[in-house]
C-alpha atoms as a PDB file:
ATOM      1  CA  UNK A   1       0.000   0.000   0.000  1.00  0.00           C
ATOM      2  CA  UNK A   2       2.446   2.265   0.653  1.00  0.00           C
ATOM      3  CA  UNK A   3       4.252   1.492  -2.798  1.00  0.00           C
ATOM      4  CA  UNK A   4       0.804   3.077  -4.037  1.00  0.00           C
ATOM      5  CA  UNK A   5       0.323   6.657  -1.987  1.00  0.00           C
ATOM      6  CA  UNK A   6       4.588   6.855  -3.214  1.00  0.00           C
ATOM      7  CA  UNK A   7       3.349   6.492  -6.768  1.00  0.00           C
ATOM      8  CA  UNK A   8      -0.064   8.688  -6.493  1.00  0.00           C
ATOM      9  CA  UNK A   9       2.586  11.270  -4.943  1.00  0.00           C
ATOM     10  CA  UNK A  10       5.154  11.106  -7.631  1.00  0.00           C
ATOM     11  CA  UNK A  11       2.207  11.713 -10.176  1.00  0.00           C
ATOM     12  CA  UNK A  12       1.103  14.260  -8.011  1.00  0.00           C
ATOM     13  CA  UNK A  13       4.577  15.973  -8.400  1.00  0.00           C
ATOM     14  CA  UNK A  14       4.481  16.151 -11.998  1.00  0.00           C
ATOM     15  CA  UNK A  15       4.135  13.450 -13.284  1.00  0.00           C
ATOM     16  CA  UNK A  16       7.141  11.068 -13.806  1.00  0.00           C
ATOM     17  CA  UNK A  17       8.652   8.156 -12.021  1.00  0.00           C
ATOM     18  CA  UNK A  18      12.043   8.614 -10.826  1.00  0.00           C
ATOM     19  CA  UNK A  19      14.282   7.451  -8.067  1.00  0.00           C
ATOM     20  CA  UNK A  20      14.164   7.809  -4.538  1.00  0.00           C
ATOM     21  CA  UNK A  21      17.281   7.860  -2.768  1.00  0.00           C
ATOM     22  CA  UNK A  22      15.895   9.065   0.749  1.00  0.00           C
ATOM     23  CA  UNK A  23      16.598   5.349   2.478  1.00  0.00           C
ATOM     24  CA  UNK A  24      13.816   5.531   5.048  1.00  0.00           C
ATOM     25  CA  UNK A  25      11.061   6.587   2.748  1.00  0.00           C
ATOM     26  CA  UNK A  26      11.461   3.669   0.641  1.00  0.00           C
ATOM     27  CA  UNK A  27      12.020   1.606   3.887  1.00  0.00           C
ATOM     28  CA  UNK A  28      14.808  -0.640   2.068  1.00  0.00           C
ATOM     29  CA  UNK A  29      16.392  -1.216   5.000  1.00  0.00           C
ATOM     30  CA  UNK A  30      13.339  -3.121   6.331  1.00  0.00           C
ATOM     31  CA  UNK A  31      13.400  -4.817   3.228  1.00  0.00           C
ATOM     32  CA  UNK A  32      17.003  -5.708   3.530  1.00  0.00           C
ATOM     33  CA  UNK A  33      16.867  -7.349   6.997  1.00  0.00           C
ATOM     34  CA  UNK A  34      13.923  -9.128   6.007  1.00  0.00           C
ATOM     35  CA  UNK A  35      15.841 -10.575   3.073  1.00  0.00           C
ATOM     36  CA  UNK A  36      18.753 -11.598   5.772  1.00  0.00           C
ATOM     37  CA  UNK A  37      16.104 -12.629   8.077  1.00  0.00           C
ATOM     38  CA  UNK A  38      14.694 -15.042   5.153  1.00  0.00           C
ATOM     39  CA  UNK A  39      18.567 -16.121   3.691  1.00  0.00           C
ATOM     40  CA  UNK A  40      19.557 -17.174   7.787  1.00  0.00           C
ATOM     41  CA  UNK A  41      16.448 -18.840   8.349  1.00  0.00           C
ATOM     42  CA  UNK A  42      16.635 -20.799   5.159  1.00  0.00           C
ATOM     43  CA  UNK A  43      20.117 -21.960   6.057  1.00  0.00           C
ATOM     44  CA  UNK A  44      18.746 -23.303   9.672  1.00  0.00           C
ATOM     45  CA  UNK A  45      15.288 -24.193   8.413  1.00  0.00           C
ATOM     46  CA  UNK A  46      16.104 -26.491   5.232  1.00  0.00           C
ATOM     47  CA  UNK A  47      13.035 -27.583   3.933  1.00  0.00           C
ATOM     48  CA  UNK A  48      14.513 -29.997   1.082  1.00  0.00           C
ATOM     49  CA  UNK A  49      15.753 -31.736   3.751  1.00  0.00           C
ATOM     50  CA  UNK A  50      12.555 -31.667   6.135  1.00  0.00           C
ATOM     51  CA  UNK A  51      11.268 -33.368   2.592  1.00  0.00           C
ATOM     52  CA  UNK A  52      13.729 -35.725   2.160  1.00  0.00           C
ATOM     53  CA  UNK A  53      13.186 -36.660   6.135  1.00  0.00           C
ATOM     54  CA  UNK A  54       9.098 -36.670   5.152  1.00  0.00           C
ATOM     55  CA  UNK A  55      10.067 -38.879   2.039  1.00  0.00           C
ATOM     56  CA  UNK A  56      11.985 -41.381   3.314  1.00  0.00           C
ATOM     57  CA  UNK A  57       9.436 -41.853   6.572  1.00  0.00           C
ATOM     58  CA  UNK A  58       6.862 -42.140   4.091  1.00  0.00           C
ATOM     59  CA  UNK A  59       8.577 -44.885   1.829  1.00  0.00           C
ATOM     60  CA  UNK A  60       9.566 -46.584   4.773  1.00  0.00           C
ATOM     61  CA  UNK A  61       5.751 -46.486   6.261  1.00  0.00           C
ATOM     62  CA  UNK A  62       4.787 -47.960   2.754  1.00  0.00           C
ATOM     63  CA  UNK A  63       7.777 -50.568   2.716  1.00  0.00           C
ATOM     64  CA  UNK A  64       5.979 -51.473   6.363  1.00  0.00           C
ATOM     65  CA  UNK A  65       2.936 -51.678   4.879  1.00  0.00           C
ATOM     66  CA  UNK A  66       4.048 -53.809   2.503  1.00  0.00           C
ATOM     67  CA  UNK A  67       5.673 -55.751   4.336  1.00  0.00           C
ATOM     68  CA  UNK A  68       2.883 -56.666   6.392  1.00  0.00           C
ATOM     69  CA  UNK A  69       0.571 -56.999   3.199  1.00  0.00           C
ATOM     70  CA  UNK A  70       3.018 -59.549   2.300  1.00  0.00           C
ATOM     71  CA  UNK A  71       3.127 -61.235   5.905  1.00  0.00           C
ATOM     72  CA  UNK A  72      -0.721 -60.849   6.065  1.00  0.00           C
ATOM     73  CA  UNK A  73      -1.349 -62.651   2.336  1.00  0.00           C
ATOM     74  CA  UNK A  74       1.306 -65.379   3.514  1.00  0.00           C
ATOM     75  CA  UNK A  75      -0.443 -65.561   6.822  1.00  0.00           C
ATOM     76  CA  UNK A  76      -3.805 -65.726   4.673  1.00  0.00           C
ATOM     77  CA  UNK A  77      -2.697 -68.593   2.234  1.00  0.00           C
ATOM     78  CA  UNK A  78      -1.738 -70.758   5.524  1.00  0.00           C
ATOM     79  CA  UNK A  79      -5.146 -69.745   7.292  1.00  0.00           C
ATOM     80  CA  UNK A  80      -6.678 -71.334   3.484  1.00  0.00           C
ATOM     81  CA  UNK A  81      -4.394 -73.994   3.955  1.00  0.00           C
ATOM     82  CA  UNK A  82      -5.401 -74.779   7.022  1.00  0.00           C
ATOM     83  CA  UNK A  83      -8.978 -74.193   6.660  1.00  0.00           C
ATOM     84  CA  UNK A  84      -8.756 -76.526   3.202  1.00  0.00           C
ATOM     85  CA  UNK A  85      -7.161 -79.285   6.097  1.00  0.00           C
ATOM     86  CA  UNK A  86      -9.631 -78.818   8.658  1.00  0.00           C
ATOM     87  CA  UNK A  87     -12.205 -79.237   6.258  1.00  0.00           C
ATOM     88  CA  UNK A  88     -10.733 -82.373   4.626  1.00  0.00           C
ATOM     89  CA  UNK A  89     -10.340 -83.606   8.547  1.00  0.00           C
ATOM     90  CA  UNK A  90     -13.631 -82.875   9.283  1.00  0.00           C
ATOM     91  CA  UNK A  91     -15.351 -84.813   6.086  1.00  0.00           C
ATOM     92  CA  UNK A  92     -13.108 -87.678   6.887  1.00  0.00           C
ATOM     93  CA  UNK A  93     -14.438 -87.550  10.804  1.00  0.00           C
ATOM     94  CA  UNK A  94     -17.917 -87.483   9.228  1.00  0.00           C
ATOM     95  CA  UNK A  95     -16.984 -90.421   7.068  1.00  0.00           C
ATOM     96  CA  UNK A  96     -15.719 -92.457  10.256  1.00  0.00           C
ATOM     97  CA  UNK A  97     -19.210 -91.352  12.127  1.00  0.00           C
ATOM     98  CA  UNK A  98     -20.963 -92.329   9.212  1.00  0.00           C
ATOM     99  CA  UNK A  99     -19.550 -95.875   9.273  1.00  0.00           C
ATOM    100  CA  UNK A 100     -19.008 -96.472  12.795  1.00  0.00           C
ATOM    101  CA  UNK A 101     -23.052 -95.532  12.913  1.00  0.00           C
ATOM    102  CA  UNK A 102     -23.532 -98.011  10.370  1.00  0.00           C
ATOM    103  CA  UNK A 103     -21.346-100.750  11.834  1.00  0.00           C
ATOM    104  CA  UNK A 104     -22.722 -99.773  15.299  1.00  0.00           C
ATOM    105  CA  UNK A 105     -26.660-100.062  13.947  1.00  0.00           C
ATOM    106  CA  UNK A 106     -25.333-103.897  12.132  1.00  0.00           C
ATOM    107  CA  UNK A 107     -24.062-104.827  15.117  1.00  0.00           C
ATOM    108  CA  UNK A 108     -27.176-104.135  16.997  1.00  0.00           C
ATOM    109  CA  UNK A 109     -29.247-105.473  14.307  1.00  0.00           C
ATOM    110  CA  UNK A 110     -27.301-109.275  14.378  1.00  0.00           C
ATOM    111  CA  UNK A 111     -27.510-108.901  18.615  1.00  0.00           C
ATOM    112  CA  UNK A 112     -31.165-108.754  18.617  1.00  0.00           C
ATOM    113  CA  UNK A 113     -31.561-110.662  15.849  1.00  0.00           C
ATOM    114  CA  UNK A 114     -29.859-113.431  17.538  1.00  0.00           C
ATOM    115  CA  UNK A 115     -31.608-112.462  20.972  1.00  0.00           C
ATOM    116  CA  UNK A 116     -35.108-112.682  18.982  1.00  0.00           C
ATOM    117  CA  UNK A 117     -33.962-116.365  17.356  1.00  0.00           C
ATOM    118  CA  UNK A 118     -33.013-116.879  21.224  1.00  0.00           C
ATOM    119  CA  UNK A 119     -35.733-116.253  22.586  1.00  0.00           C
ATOM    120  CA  UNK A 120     -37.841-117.223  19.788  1.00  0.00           C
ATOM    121  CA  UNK A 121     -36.031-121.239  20.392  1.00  0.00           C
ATOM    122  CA  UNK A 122     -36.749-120.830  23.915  1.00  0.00           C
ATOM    123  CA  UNK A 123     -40.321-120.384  23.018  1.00  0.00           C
ATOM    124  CA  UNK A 124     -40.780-123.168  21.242  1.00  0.00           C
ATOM    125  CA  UNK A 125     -38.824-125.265  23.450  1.00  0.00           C
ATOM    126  CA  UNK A 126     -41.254-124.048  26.388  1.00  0.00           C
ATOM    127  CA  UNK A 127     -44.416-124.455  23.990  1.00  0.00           C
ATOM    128  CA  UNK A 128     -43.231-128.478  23.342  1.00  0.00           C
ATOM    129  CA  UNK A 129     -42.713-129.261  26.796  1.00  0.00           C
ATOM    130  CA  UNK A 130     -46.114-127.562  27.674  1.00  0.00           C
ATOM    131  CA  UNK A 131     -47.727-129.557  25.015  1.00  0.00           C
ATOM    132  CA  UNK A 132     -45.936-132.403  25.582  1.00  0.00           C
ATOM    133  CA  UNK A 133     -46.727-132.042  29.813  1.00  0.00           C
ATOM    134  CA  UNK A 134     -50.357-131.406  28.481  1.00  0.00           C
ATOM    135  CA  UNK A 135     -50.679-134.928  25.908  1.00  0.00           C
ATOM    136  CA  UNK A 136     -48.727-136.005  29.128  1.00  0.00           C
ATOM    137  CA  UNK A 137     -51.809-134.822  31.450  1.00  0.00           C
ATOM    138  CA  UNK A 138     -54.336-136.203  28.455  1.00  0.00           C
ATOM    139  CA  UNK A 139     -53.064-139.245  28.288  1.00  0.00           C
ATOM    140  CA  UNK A 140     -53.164-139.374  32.554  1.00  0.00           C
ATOM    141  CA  UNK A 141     -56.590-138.289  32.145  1.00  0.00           C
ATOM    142  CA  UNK A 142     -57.685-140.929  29.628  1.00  0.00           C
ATOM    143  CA  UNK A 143     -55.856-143.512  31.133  1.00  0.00           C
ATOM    144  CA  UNK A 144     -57.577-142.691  33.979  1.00  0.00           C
ATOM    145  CA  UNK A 145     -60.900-142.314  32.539  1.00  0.00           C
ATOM    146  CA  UNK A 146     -60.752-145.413  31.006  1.00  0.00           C
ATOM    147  CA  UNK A 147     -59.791-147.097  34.431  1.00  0.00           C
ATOM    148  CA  UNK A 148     -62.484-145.785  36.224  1.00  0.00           C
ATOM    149  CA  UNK A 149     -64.722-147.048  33.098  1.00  0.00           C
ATOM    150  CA  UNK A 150     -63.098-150.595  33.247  1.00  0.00           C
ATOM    151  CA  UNK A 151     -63.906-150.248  37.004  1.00  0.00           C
ATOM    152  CA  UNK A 152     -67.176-148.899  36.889  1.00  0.00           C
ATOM    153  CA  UNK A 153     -67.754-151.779  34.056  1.00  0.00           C
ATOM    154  CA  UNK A 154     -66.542-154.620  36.271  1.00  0.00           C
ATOM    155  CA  UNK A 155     -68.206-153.060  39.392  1.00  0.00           C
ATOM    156  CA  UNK A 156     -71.161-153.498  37.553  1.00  0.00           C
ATOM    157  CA  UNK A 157     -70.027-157.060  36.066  1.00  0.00           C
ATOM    158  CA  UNK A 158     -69.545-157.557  39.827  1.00  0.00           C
ATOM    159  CA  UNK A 159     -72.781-156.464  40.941  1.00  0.00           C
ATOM    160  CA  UNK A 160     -74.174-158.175  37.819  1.00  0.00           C
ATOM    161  CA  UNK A 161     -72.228-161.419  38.000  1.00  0.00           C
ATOM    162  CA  UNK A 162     -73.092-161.273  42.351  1.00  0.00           C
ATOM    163  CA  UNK A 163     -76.916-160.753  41.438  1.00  0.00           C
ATOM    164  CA  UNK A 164     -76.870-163.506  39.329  1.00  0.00           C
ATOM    165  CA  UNK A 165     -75.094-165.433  41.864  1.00  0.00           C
ATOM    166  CA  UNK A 166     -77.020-164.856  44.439  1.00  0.00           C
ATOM    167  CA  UNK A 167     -80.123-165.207  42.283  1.00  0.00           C
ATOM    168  CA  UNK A 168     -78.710-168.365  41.022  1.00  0.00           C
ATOM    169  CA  UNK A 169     -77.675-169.279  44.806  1.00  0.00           C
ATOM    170  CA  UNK A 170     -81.597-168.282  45.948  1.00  0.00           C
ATOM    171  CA  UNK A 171     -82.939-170.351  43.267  1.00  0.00           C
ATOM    172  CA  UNK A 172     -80.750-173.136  44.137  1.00  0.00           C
ATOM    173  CA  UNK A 173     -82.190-172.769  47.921  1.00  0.00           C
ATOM    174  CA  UNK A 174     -85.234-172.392  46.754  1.00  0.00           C
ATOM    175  CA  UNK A 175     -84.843-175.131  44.577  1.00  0.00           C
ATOM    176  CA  UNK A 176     -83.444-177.260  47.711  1.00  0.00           C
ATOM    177  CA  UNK A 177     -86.138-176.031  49.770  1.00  0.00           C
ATOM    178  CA  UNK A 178     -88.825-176.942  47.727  1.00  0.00           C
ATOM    179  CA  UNK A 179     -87.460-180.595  46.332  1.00  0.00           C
ATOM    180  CA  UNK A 180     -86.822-181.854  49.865  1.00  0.00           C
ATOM    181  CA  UNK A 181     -90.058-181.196  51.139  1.00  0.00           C
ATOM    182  CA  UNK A 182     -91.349-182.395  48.229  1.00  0.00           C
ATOM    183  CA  UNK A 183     -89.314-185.490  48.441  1.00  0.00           C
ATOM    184  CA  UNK A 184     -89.797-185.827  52.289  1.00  0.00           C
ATOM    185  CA  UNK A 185     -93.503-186.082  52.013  1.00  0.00           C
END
């Protein structure tokens, strides 16, 4: 601002630019300093080398990063790797299950099976003795029925053949009885 009021002044004077050797109204020597101010503070304040420093950090951050890209993939592909073996593990497990089930359910199968046959023999074996106990029991029964007929039958002979003996021994007495008085007389 001030360069403009110097050159609206030097207008004002007639006209024409010129120079201006009065030291303070230019203020050169606050221009000066300020240049030495800027030339010693760009000798202690580098600022290529603040950028080299920012560069290098930074390419070393990314050679990090890359770094532990390439330890995170490898750490990845063994994760698969492992994952791809835990699955394979883990089908063959279900395979085992599978046929331990199956060999498990056969097993049981030919145990009752042979309990049922077992138990099914026993059965049988129980069912002929009962019949046999009960022809057994029949054949008691008959034979006993058939005694007690064969008794009743000669009970009845008896009482038969004693009726007709006594009948026979009456009419013989009565026979005797009746010829001797007949003969007597």
């Amino acid at each position: 601002m001030a360069i403009f009021t110097q050159a609206q002044t030097l207008l004002a004077h007639g006209g024409e630019f010129g120079f201006n050797s009065n030291i303070l109204e230019t203020n050169l020597i606050n221009q000066i300093l300020l240049f030495l101010i800027l030339i010693f503070a760009w000798k202690n304040f580098n600022i290529s080398e603040g950028l080299d420093n920012r560069r290098l950090q930074i390419l070393e951050s990314v050679e990090n990063s890359e770094k532990r890209l390439n330890e995170a993939i490898v750490k990845l592909n063994e994760t698969k790797k492992q994952l791809s073996q835990a699955k394979l593990i883990i089908s063959q497990i279900k395979k085992e299950t599978d046929s331990i089930k199956l060999d498990l359910l056969t097993k049981d199968y030919n145990d009752t099976k042979t309990e049922l046959n077992q138990k099914f023999e026993i059965a049988t074996t129980t069912l002929k003795n009962r019949e046999r106990l009960i022809l057994t029991e029949i054949k008691q029964s008959l034979s006993f029925l058939a005694l007690k007929q064969v008794v009743a039958k000669l009970e009845i002979e008896q009482e038969t053949a004693n009726w007709t003996k006594r009948y026979v021994d009456d009419n013989i007495e009565a026979l005797k009885n009746l010829n001797l008085k007949d003969f007597k007389k």
